[in-house]
N, C-alpha and C. Protein backbone atom coordinates (compact mmCIF):
# COMPACT_ATOMS: atom_id res chain seq x y z
N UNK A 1 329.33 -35.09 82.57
CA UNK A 1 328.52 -34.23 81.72
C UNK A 1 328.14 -32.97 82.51
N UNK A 2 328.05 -31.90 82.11
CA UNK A 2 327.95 -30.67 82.39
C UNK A 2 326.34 -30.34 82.48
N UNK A 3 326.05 -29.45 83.71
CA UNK A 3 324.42 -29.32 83.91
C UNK A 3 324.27 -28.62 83.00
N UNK A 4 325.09 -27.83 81.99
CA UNK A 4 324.76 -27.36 80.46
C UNK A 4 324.53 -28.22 79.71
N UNK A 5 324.89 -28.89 79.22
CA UNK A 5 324.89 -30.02 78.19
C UNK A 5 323.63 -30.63 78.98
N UNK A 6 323.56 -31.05 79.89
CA UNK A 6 322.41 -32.09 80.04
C UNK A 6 320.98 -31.26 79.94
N UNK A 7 321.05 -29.83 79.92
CA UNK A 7 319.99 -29.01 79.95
C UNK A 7 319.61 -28.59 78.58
N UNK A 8 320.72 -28.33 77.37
CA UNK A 8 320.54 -28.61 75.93
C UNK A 8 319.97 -29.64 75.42
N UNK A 9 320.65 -30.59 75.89
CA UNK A 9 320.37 -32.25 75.40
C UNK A 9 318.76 -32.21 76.04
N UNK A 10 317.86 -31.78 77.15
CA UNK A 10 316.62 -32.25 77.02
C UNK A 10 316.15 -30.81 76.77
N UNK A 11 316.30 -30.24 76.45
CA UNK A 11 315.57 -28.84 76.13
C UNK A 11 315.42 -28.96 74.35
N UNK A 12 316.68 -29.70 73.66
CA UNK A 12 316.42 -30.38 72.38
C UNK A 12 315.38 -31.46 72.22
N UNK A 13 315.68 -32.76 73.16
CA UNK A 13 314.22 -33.77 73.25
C UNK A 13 313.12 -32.83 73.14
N UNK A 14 312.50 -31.79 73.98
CA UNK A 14 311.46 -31.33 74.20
C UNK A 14 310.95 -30.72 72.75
N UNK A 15 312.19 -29.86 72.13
CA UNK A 15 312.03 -29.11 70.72
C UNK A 15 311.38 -30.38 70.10
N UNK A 16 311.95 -31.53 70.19
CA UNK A 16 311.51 -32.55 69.19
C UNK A 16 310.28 -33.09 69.09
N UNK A 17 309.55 -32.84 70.24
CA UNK A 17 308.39 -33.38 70.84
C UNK A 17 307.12 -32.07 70.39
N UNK A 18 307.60 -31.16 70.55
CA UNK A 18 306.74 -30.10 69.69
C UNK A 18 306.86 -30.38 68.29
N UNK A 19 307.78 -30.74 67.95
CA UNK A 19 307.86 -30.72 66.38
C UNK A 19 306.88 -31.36 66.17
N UNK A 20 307.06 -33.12 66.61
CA UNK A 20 306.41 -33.82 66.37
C UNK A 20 305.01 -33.85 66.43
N UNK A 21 304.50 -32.78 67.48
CA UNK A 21 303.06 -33.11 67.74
C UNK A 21 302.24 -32.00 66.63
N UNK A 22 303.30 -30.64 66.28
CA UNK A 22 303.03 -30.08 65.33
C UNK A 22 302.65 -30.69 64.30
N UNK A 23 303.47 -31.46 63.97
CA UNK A 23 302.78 -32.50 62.00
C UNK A 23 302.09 -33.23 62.42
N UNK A 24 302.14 -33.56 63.35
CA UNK A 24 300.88 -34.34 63.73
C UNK A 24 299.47 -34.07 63.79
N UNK A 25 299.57 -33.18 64.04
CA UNK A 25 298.50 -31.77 63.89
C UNK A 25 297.82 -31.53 62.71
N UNK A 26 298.58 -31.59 61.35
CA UNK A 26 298.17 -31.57 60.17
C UNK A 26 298.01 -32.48 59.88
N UNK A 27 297.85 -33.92 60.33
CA UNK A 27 297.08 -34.99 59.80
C UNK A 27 296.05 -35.53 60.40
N UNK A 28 295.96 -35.18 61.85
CA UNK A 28 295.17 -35.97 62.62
C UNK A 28 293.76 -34.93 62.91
N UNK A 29 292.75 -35.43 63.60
CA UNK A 29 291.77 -34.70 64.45
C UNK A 29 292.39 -34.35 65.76
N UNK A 30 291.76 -32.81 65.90
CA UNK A 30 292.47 -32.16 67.18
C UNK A 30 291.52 -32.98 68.33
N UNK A 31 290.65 -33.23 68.12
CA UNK A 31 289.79 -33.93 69.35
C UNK A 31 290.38 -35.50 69.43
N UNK A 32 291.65 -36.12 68.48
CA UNK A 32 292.16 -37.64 68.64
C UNK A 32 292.56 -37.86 70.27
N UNK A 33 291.73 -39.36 70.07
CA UNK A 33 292.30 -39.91 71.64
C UNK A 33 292.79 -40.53 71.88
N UNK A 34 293.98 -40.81 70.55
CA UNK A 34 294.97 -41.79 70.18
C UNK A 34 296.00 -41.32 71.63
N UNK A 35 296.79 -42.60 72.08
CA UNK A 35 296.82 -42.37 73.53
C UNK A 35 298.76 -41.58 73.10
N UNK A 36 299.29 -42.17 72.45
CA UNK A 36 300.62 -40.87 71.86
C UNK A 36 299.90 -39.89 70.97
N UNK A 37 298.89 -39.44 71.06
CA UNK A 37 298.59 -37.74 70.96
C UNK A 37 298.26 -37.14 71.83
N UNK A 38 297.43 -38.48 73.10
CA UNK A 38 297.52 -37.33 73.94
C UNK A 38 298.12 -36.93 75.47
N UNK A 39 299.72 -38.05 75.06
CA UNK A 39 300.39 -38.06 75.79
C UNK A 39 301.97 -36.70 75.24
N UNK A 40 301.83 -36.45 74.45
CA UNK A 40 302.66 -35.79 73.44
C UNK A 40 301.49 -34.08 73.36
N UNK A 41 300.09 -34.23 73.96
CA UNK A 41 298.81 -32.81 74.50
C UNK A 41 299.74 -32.59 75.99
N UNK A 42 299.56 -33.45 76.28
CA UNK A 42 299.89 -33.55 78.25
C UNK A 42 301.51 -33.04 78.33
N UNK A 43 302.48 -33.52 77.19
CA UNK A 43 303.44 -32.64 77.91
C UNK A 43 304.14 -31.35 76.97
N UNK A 44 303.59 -31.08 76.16
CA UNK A 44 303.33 -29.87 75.36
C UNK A 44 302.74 -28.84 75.92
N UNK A 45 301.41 -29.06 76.22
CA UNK A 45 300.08 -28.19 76.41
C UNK A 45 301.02 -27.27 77.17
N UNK A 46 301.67 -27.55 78.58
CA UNK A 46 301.90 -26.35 79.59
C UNK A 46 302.54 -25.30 79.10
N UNK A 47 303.26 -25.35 77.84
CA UNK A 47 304.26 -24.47 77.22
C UNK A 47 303.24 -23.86 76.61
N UNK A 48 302.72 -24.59 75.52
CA UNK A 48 302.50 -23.95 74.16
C UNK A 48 300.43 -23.42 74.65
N UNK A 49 300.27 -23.47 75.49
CA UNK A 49 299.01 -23.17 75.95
C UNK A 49 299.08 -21.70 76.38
N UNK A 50 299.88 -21.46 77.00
CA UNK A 50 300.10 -19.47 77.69
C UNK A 50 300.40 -18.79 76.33
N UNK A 51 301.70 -19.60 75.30
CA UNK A 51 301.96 -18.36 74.07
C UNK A 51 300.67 -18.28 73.36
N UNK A 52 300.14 -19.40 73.19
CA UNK A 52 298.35 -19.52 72.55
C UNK A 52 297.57 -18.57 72.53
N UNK A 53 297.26 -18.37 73.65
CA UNK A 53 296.90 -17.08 74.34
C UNK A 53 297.09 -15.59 74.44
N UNK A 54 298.49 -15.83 74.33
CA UNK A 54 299.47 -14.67 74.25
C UNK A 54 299.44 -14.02 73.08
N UNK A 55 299.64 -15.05 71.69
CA UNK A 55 299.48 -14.53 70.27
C UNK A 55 297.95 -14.31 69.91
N UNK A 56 297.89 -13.41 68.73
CA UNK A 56 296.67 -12.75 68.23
C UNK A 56 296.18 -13.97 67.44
N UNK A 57 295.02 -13.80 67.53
CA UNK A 57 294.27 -14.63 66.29
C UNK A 57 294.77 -14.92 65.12
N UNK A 58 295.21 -15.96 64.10
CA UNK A 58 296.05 -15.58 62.91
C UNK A 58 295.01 -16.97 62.04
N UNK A 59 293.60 -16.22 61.91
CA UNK A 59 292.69 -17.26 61.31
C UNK A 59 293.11 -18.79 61.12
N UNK A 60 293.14 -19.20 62.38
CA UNK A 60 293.10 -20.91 62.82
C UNK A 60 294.84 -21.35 62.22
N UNK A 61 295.72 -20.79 62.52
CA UNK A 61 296.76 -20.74 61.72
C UNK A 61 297.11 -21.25 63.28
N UNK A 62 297.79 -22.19 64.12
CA UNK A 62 298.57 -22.11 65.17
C UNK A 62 299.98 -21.67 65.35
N UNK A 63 300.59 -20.26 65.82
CA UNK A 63 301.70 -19.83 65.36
C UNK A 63 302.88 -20.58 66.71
N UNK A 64 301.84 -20.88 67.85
CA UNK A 64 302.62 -21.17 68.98
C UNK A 64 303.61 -22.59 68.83
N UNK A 65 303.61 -23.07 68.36
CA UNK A 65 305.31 -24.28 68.45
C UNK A 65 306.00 -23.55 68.04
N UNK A 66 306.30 -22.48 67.00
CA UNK A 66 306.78 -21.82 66.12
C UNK A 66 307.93 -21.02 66.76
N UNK A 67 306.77 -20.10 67.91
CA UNK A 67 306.93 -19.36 68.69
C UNK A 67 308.21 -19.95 70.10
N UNK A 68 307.51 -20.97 70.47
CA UNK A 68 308.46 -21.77 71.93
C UNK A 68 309.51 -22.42 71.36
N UNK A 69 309.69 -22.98 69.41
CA UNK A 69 310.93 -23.38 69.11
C UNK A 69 311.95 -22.21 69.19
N UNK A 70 311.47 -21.49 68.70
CA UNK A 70 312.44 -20.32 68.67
C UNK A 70 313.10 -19.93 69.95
N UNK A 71 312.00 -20.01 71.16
CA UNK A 71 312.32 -19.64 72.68
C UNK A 71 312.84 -20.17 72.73
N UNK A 72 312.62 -21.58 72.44
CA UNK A 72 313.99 -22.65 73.33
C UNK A 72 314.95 -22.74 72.87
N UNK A 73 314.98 -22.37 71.82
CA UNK A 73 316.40 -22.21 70.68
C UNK A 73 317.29 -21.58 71.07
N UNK A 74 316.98 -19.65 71.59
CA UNK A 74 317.50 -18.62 72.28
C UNK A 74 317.93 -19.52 73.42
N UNK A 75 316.77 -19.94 74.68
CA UNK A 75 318.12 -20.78 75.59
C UNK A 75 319.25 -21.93 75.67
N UNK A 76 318.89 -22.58 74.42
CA UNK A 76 319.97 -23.40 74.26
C UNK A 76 321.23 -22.48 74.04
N UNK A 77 320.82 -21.46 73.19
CA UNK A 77 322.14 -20.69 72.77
C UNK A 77 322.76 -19.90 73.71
N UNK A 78 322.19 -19.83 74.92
CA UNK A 78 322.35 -18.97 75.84
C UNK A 78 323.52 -19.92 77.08
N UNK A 79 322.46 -21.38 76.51
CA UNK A 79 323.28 -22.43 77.83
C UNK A 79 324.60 -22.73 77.15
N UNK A 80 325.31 -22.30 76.12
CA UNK A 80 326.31 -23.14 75.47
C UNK A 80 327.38 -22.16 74.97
């Protein structure tokens, strides 16, 4: 396997893991201490915490998964 492919293949896991914590998001409490929410906070947060920041206020709207799917999207397309 190619250090491309193996860098798609978890740079996709990771997309999936934002996804997931995204809908998750719309059902749960952001303060949950359900221990897969906040193991799925812990390896999210480092990404999606700087674009957070980065983007403007968009009245409690979170635009950032949105934002880093797209990023990671561009490098998959970049690794392949």
């Amino acid at each position: 396997m190619r250090i491309s492919a193996l860098l798609v293949a978890l740079i996709t896991l990771y997309q999936g893991l934002i996804l997931v914590r995204a809908i998750i998001s719309w059902f749960t409490s952001p303060d949950s201490d359900h221990p897969t929410i906040e193991l799925l906070k812990r390896l999210t947060d480092p990404v999606l915490d700087p674009v957070r920041k980065a983007l403007p206020d968009t009245a409690g709207i979170d635009l950032s998964p949105l934002v880093v799917l797209i990023g990671l999207e561009l490098v998959k397309r970049l690794l392949t």
